[in-house]
C-alpha atoms as a PDB file:
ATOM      1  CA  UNK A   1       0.000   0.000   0.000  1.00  0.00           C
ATOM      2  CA  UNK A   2       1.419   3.346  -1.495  1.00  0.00           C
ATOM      3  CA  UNK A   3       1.063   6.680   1.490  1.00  0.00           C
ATOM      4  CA  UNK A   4       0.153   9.738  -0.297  1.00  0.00           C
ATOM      5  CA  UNK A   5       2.817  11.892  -1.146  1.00  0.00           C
ATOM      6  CA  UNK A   6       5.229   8.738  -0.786  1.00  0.00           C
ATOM      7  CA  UNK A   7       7.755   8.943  -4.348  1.00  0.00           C
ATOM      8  CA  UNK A   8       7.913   6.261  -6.349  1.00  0.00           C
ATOM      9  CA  UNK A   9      10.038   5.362  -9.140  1.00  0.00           C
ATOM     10  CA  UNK A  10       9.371   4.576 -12.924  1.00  0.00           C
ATOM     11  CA  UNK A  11       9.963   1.045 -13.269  1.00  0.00           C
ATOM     12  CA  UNK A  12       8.569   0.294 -16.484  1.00  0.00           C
ATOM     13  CA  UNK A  13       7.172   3.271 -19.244  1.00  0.00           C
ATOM     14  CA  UNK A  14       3.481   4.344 -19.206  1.00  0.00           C
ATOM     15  CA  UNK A  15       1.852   5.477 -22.504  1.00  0.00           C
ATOM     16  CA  UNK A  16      -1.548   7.206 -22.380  1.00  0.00           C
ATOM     17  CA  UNK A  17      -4.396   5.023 -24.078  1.00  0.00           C
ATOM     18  CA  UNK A  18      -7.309   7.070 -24.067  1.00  0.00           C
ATOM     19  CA  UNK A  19      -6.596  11.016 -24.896  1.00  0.00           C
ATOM     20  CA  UNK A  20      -9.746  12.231 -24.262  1.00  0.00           C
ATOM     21  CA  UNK A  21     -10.499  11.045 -20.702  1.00  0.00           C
ATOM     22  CA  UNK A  22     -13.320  10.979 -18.391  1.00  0.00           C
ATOM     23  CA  UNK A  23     -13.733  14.173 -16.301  1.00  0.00           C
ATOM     24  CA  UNK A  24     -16.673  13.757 -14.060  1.00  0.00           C
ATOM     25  CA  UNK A  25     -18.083  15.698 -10.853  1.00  0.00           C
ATOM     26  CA  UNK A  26     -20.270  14.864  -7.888  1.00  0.00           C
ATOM     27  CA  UNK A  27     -23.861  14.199  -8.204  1.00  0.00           C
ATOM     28  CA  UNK A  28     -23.371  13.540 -12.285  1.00  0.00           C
ATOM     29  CA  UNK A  29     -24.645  10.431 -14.006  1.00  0.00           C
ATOM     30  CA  UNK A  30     -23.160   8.075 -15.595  1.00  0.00           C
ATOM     31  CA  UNK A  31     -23.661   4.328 -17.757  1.00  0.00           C
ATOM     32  CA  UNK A  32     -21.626   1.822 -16.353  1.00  0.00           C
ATOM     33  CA  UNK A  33     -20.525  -0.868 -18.684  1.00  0.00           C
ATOM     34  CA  UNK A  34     -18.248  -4.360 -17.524  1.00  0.00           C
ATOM     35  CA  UNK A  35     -15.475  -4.268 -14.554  1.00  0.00           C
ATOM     36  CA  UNK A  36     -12.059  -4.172 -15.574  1.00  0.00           C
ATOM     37  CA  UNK A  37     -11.098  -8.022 -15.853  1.00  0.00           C
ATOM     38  CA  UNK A  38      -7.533  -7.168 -15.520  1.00  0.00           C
ATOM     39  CA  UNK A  39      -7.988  -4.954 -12.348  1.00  0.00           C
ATOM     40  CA  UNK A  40     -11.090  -5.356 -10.658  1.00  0.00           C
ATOM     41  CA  UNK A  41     -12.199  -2.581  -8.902  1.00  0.00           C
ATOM     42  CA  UNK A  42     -12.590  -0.412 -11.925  1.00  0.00           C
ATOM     43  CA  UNK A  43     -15.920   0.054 -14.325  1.00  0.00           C
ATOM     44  CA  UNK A  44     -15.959   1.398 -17.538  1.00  0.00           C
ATOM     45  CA  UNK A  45     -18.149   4.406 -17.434  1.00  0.00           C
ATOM     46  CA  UNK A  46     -19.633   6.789 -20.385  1.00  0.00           C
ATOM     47  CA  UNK A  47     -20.586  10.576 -19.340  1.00  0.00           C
ATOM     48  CA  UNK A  48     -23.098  12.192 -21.233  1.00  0.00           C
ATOM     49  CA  UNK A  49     -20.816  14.227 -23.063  1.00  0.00           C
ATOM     50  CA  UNK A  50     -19.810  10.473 -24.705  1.00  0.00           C
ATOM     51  CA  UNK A  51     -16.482  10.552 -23.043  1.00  0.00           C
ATOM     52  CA  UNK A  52     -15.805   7.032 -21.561  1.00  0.00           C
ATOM     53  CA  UNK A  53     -12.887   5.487 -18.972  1.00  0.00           C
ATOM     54  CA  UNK A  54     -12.415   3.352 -16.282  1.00  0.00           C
ATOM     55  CA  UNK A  55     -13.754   4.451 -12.535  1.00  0.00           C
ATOM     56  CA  UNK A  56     -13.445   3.149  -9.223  1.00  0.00           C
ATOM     57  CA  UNK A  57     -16.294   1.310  -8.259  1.00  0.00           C
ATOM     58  CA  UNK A  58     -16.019   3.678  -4.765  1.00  0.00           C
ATOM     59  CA  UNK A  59     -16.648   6.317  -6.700  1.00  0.00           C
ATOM     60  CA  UNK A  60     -20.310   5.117  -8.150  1.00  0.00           C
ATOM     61  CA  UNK A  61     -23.655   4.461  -6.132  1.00  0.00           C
ATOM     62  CA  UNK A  62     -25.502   2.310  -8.909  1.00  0.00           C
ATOM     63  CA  UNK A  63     -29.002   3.565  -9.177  1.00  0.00           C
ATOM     64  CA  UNK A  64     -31.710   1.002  -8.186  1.00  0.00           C
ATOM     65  CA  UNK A  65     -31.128  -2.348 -10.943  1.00  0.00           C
ATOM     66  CA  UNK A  66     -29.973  -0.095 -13.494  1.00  0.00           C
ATOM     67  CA  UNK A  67     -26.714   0.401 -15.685  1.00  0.00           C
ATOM     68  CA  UNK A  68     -26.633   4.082 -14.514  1.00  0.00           C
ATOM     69  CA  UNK A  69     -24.851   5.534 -11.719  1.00  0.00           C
ATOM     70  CA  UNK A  70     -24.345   8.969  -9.533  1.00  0.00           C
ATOM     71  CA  UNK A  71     -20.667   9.486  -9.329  1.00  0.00           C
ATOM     72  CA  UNK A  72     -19.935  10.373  -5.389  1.00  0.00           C
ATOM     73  CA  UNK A  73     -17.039  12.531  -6.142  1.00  0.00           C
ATOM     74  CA  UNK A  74     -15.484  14.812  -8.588  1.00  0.00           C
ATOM     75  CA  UNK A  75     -12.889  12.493 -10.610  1.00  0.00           C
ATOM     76  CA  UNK A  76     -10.464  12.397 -13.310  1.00  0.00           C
ATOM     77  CA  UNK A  77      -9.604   9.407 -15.813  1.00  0.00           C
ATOM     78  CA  UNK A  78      -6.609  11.222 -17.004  1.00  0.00           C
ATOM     79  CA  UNK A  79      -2.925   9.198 -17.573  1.00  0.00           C
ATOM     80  CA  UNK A  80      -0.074  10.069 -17.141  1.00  0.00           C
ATOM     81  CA  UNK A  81       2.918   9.067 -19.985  1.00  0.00           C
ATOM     82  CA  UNK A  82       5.987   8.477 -17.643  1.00  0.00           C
ATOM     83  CA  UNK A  83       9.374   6.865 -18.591  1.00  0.00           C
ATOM     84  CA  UNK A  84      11.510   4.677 -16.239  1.00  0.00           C
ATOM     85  CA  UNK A  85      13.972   6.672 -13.889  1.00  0.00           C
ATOM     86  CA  UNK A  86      11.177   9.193 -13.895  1.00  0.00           C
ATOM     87  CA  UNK A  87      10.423   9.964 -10.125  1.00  0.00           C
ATOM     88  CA  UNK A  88       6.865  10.471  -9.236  1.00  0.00           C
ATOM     89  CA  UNK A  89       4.807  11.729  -5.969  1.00  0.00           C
ATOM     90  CA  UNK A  90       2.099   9.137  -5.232  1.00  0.00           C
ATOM     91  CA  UNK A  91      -1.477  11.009  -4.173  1.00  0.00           C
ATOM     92  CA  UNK A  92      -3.615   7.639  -4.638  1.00  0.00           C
ATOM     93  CA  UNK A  93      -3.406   4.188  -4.855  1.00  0.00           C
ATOM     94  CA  UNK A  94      -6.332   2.376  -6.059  1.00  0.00           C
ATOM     95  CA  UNK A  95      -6.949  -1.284  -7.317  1.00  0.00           C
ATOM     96  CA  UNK A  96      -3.709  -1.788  -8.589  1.00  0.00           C
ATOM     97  CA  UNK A  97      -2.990   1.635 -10.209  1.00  0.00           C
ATOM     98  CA  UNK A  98      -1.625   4.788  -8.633  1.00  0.00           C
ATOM     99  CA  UNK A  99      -2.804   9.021  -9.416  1.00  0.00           C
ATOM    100  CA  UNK A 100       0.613  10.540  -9.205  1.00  0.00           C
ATOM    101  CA  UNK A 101       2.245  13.703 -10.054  1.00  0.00           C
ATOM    102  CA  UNK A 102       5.305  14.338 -11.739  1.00  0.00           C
ATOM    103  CA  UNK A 103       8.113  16.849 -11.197  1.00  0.00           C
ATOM    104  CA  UNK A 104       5.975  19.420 -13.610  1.00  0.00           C
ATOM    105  CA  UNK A 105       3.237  19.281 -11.642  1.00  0.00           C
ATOM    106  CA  UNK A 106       1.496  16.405 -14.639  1.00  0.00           C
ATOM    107  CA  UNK A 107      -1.173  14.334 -12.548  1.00  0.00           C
ATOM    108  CA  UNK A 108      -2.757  11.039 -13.584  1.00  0.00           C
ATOM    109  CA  UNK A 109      -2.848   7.458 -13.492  1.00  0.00           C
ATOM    110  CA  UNK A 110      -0.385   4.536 -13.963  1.00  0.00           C
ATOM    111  CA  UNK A 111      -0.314   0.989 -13.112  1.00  0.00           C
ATOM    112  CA  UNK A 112       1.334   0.424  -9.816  1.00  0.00           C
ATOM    113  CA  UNK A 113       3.165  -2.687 -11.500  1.00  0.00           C
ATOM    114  CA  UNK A 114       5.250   0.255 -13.472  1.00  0.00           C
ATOM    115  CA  UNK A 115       6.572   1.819 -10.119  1.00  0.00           C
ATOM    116  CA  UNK A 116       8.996   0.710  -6.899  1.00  0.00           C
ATOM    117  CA  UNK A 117       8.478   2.951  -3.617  1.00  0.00           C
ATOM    118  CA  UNK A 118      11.054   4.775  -2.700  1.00  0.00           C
ATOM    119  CA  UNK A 119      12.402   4.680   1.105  1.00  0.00           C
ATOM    120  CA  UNK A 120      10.993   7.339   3.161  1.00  0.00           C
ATOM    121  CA  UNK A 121      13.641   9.208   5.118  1.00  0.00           C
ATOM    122  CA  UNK A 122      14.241   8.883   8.588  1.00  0.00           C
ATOM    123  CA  UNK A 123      13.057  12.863   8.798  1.00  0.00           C
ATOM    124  CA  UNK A 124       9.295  11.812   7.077  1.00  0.00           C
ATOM    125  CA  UNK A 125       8.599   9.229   9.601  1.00  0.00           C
END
């Protein structure tokens, strides 16, 4: 389990598949499709702008038997394209994939499997 603002490093590169991504805010709906068979924990969601990307099933309060949702918080489905060396501030780590920022102030997401934590020092205990 990743602390936020713990640094990580770029194991492995990270190239952006969707570049259009899912913005969404509080109290918007949403379809939600299938769950992410490679990292459960994540539905694919269209907005009704047609945007579409993967969101935290925390983030979604299906309504009644339906295959719509209210998101429960503002959220971003946004990438980030990292390269290994590249050292990154972990915010969030959900189901397998972390939001981080980089040293330009870039946030979005990237598959934990890509990254090795970096030692706190003694002075961030």
């Amino acid at each position: 389990m990743f602390d936020p603002n713990r640094k990580a490093r770029v194991k492995l590169e990270h190239k952006i598949q969707y570049n259009d991504p899912l913005e969404i805010t509080f109290g918007q709906r949403v379809i939600v499709g299938p769950e992410d068979n490679e990292f459960p924990g994540w539905k694919w969601c269209r907005s009704a702008d047609g945007r579409a990307g993967w969101v935290p099933v925390e983030f979604l309060s299906i309504v009644g038997t339906s295959s719509e949702a209210i998101v429960l918080d503002d959220y971003s489905a946004r990438e980030l394209a990292v390269l290994p060396g590249e050292e990154v501030v972990v915010e969030e780590a959900r189901h397998h994939w972390l939001l981080v920022r980089n040293a330009n102030g870039q946030r979005g997401w990237i598959p934990e499997r890509n990254t090795e934590l970096l030692r706190k020092a003694a002075t961030d205990r």
